[in-house]
C-alpha atoms as a PDB file:
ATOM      1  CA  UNK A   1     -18.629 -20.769 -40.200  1.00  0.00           C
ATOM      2  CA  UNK A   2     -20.450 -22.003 -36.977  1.00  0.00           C
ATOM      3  CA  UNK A   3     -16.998 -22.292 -35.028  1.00  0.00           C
ATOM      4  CA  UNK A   4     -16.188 -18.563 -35.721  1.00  0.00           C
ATOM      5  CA  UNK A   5     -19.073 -17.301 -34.655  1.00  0.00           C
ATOM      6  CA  UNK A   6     -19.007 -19.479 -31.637  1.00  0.00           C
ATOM      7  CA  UNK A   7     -15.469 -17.973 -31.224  1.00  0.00           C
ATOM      8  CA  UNK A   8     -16.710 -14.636 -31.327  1.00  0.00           C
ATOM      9  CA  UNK A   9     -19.660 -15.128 -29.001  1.00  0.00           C
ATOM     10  CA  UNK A  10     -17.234 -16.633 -26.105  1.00  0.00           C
ATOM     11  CA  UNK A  11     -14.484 -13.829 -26.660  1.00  0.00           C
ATOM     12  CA  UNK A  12     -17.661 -11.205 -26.380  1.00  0.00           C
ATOM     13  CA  UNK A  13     -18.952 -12.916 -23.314  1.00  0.00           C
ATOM     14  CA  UNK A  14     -14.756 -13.038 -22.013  1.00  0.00           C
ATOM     15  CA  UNK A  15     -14.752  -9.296 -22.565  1.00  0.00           C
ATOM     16  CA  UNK A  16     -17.637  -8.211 -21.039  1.00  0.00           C
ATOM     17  CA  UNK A  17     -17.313 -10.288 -18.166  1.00  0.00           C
ATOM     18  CA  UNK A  18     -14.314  -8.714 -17.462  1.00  0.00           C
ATOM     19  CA  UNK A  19     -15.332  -4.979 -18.304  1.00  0.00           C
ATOM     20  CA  UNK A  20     -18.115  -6.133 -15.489  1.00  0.00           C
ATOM     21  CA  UNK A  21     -15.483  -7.152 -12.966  1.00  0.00           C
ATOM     22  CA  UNK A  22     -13.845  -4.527 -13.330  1.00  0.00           C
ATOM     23  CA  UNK A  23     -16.750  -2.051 -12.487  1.00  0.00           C
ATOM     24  CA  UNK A  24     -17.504  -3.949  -9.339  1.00  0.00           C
ATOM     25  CA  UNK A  25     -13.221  -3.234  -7.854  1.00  0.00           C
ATOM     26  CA  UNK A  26     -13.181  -1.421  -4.335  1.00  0.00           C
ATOM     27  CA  UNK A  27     -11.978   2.319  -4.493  1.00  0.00           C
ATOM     28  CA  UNK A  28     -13.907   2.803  -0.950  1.00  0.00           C
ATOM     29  CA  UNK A  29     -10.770   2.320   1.172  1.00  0.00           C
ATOM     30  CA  UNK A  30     -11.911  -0.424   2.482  1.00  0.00           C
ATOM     31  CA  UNK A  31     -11.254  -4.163   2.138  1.00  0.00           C
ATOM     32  CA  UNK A  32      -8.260  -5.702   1.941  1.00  0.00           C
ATOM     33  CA  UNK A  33      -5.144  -5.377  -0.171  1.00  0.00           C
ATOM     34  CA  UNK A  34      -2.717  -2.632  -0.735  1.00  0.00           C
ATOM     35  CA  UNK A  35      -4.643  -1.006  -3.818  1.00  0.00           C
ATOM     36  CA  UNK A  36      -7.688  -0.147  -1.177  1.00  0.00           C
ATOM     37  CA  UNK A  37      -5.655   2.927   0.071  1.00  0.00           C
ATOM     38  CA  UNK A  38      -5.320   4.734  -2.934  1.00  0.00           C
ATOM     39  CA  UNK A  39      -8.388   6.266  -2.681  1.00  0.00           C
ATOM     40  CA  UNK A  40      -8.853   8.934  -0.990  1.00  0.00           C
ATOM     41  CA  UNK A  41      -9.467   7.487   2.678  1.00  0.00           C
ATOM     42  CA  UNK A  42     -12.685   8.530   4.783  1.00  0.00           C
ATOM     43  CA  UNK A  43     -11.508   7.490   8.457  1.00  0.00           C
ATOM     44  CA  UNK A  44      -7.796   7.645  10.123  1.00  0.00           C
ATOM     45  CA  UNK A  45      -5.538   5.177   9.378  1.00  0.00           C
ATOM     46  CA  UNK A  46      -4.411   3.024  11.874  1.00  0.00           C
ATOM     47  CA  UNK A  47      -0.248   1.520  12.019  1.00  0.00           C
ATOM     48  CA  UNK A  48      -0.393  -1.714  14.051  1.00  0.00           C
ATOM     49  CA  UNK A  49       2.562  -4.466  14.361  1.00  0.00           C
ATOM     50  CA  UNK A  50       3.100  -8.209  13.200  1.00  0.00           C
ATOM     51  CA  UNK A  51       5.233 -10.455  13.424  1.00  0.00           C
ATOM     52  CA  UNK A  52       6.816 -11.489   9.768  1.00  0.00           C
ATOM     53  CA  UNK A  53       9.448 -14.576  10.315  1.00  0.00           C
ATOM     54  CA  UNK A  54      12.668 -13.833   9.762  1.00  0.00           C
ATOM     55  CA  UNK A  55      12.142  -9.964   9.660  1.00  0.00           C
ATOM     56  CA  UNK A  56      10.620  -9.665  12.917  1.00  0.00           C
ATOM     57  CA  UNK A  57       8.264  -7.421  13.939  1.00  0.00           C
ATOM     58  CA  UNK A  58       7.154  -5.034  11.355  1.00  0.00           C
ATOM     59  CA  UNK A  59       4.497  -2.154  10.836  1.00  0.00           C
ATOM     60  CA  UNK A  60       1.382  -3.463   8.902  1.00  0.00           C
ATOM     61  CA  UNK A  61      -2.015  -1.136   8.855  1.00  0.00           C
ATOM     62  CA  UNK A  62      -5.025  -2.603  10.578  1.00  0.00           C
ATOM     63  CA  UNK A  63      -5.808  -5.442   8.337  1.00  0.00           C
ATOM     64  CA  UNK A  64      -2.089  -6.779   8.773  1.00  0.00           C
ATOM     65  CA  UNK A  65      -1.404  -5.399   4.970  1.00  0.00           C
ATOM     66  CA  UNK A  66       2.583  -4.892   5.231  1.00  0.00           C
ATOM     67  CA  UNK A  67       4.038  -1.108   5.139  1.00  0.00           C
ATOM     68  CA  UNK A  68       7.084  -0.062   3.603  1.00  0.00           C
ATOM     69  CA  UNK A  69       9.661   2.532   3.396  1.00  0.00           C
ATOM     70  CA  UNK A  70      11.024   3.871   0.178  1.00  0.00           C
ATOM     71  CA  UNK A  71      15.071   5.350   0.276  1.00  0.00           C
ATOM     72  CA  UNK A  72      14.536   8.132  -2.366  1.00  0.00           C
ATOM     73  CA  UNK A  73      12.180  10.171   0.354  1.00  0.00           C
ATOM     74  CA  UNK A  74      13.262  12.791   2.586  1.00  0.00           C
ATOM     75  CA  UNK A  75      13.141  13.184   5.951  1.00  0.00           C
ATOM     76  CA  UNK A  76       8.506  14.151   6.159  1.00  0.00           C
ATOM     77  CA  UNK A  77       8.610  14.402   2.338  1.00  0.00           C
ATOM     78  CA  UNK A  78       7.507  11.337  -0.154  1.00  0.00           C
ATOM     79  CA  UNK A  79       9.344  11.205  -3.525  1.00  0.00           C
ATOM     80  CA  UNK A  80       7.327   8.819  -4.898  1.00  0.00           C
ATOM     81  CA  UNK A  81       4.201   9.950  -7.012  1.00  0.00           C
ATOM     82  CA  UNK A  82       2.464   8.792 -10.691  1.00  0.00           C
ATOM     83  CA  UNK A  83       3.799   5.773 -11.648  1.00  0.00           C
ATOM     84  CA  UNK A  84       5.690   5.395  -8.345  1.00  0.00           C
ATOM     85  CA  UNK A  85       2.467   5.546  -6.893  1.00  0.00           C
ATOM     86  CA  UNK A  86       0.374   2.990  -8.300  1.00  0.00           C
ATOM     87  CA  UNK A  87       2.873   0.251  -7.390  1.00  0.00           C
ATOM     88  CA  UNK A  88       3.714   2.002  -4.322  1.00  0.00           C
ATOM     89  CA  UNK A  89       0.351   3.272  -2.996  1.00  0.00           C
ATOM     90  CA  UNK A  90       0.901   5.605   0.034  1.00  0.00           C
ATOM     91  CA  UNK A  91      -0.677   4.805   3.056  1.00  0.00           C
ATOM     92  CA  UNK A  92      -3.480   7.790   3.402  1.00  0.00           C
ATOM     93  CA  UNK A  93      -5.464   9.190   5.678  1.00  0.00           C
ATOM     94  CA  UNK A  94      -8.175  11.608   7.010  1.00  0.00           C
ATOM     95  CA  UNK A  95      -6.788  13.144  10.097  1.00  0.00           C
ATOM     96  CA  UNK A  96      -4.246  11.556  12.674  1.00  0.00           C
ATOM     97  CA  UNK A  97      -3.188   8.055  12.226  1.00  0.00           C
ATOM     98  CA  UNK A  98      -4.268   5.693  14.847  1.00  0.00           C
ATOM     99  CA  UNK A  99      -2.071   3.967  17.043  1.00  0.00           C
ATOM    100  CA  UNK A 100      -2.088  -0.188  17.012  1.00  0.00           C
ATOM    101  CA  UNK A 101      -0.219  -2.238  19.254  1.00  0.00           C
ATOM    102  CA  UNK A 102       3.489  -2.249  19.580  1.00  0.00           C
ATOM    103  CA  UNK A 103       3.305   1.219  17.954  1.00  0.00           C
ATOM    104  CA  UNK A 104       5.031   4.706  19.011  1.00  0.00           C
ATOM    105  CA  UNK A 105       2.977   7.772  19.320  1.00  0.00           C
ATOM    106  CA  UNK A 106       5.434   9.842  19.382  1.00  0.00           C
ATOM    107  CA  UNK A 107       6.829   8.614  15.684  1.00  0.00           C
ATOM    108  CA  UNK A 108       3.790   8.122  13.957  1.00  0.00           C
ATOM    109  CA  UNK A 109       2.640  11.509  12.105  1.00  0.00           C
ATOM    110  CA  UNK A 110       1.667  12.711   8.273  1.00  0.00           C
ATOM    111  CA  UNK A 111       2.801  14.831   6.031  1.00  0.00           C
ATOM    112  CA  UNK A 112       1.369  16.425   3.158  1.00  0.00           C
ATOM    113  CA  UNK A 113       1.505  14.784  -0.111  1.00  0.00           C
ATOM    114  CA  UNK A 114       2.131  17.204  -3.548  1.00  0.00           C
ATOM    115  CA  UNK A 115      -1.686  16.389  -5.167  1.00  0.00           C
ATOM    116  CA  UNK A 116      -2.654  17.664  -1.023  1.00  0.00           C
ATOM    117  CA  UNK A 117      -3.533  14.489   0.536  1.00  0.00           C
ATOM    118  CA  UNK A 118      -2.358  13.172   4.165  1.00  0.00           C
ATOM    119  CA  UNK A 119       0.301  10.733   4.004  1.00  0.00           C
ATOM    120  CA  UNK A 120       1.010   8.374   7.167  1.00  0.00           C
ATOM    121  CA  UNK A 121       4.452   8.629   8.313  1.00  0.00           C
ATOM    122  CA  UNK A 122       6.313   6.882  10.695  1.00  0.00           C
ATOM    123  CA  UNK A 123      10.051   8.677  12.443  1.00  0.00           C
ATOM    124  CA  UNK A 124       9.890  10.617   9.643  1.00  0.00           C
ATOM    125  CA  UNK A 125       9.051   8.047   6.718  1.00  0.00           C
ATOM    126  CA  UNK A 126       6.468   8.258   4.580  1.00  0.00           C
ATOM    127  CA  UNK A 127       4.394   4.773   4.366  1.00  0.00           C
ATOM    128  CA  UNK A 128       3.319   2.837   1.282  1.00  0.00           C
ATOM    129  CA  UNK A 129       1.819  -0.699   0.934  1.00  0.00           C
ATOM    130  CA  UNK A 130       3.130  -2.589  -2.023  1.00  0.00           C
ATOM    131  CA  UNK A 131       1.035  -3.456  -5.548  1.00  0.00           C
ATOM    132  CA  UNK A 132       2.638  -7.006  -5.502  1.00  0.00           C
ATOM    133  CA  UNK A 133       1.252  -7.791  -2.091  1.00  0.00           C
ATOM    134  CA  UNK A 134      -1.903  -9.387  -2.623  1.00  0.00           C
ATOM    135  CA  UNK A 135      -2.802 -10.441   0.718  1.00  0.00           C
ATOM    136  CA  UNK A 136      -1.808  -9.505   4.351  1.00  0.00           C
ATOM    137  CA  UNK A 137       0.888 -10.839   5.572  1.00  0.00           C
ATOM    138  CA  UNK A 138       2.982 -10.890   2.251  1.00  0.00           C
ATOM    139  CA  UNK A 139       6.307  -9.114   2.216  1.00  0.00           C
ATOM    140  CA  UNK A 140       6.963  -9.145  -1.321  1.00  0.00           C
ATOM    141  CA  UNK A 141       8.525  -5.378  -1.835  1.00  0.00           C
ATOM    142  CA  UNK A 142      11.356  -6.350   0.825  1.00  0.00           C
ATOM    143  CA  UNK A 143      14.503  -4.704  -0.819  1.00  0.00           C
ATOM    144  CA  UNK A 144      13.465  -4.193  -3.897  1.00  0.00           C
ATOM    145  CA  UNK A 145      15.190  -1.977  -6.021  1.00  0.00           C
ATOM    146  CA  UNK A 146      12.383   0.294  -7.912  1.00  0.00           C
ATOM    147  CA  UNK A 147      11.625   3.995  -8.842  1.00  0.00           C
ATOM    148  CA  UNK A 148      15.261   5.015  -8.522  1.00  0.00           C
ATOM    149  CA  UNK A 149      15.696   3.440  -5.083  1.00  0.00           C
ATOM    150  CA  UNK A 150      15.203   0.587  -2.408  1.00  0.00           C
ATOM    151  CA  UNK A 151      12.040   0.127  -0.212  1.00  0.00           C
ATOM    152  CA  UNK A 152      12.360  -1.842   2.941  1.00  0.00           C
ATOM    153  CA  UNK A 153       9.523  -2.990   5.244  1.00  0.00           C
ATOM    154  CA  UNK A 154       9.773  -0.595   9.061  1.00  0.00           C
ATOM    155  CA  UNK A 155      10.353  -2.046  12.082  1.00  0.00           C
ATOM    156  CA  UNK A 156       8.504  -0.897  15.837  1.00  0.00           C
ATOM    157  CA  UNK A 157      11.371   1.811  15.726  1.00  0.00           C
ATOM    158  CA  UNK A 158      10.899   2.902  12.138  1.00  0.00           C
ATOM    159  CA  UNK A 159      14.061   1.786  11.010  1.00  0.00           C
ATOM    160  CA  UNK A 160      14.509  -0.330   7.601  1.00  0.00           C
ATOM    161  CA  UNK A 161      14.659  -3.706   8.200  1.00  0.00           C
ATOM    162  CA  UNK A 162      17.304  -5.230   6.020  1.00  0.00           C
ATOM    163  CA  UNK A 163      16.612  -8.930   4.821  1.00  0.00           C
END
């Protein structure tokens, strides 16, 4: 009887531990990681570049967290939305993107996303960071098949970069 209810007490302590963890999780847009962008941003994003081995030089945002492309959008318009979404987070922002180094002004822009917030894009693709990126740096989403389509990371020109 005394090992059950010493069972009990850890697996209560286990779940409210957890429900506590979970109500301290960053929704600012700030921090680091790709989930901190699916918030609804307060500042500009800002596209830098960084160098990522055998891919080259590739757009990250400012805390080096990779960006990526995804095949099934058009041309300005993301196809990617619910589900999509949450492993895909779009890169948002409020107002114009910044410019980092080794970045084009003339390609980076936004675009209007269907629930009305402002999506980076970059010549004409819109940007998302990648769930199973957990810290900057990581390229994890590199040509992976998902959501009905492939998602490449961008390079300085905004062209897929192909693994």
């Amino acid at each position: 009887m005394k090992r059950t209810a010493t069972a009990v007490t850890c697996a209560a302590t286990l779940l409210l531990a957890g429900a506590l963890t979970g109500c301290s999780e960053n929704t600012s847009g700030e921090g680091n990681g790709p989930t901190s962008s699916s918030a609804s941003p307060s500042a500009p994003a800002t596209v830098d570049t960084k160098s990522a081995g055998g891919l080259g030089d590739i757009l990250v945002d400012d805390k080096g967290n990779t960006l990526y492309l995804f095949l099934a959008d058009k041309k300005n318009k993301s196809n990617c939305n619910g589900a999509c979404a949450k492993a895909w987070p779009p890169l948002l922002t409020k107002g114009a993107a910044e410019v980092g180094k080794g970045v084009d002004k003339k390609l980076l822009d936004t675009t209007k996303r269907s629930d009305g917030d402002e999506q980076v894009t970059y010549n004409g693709h819109p940007l998302y960071y990648y769930a199973g990126d957990t810290e900057p740096g990581q390229t994890n989403g590199q040509n992976l098949d998902q959501f009905g389509a492939e998602w490449y990371v961008l390079d300085t020109k905004g062209k897929q970069v192909e693994s």
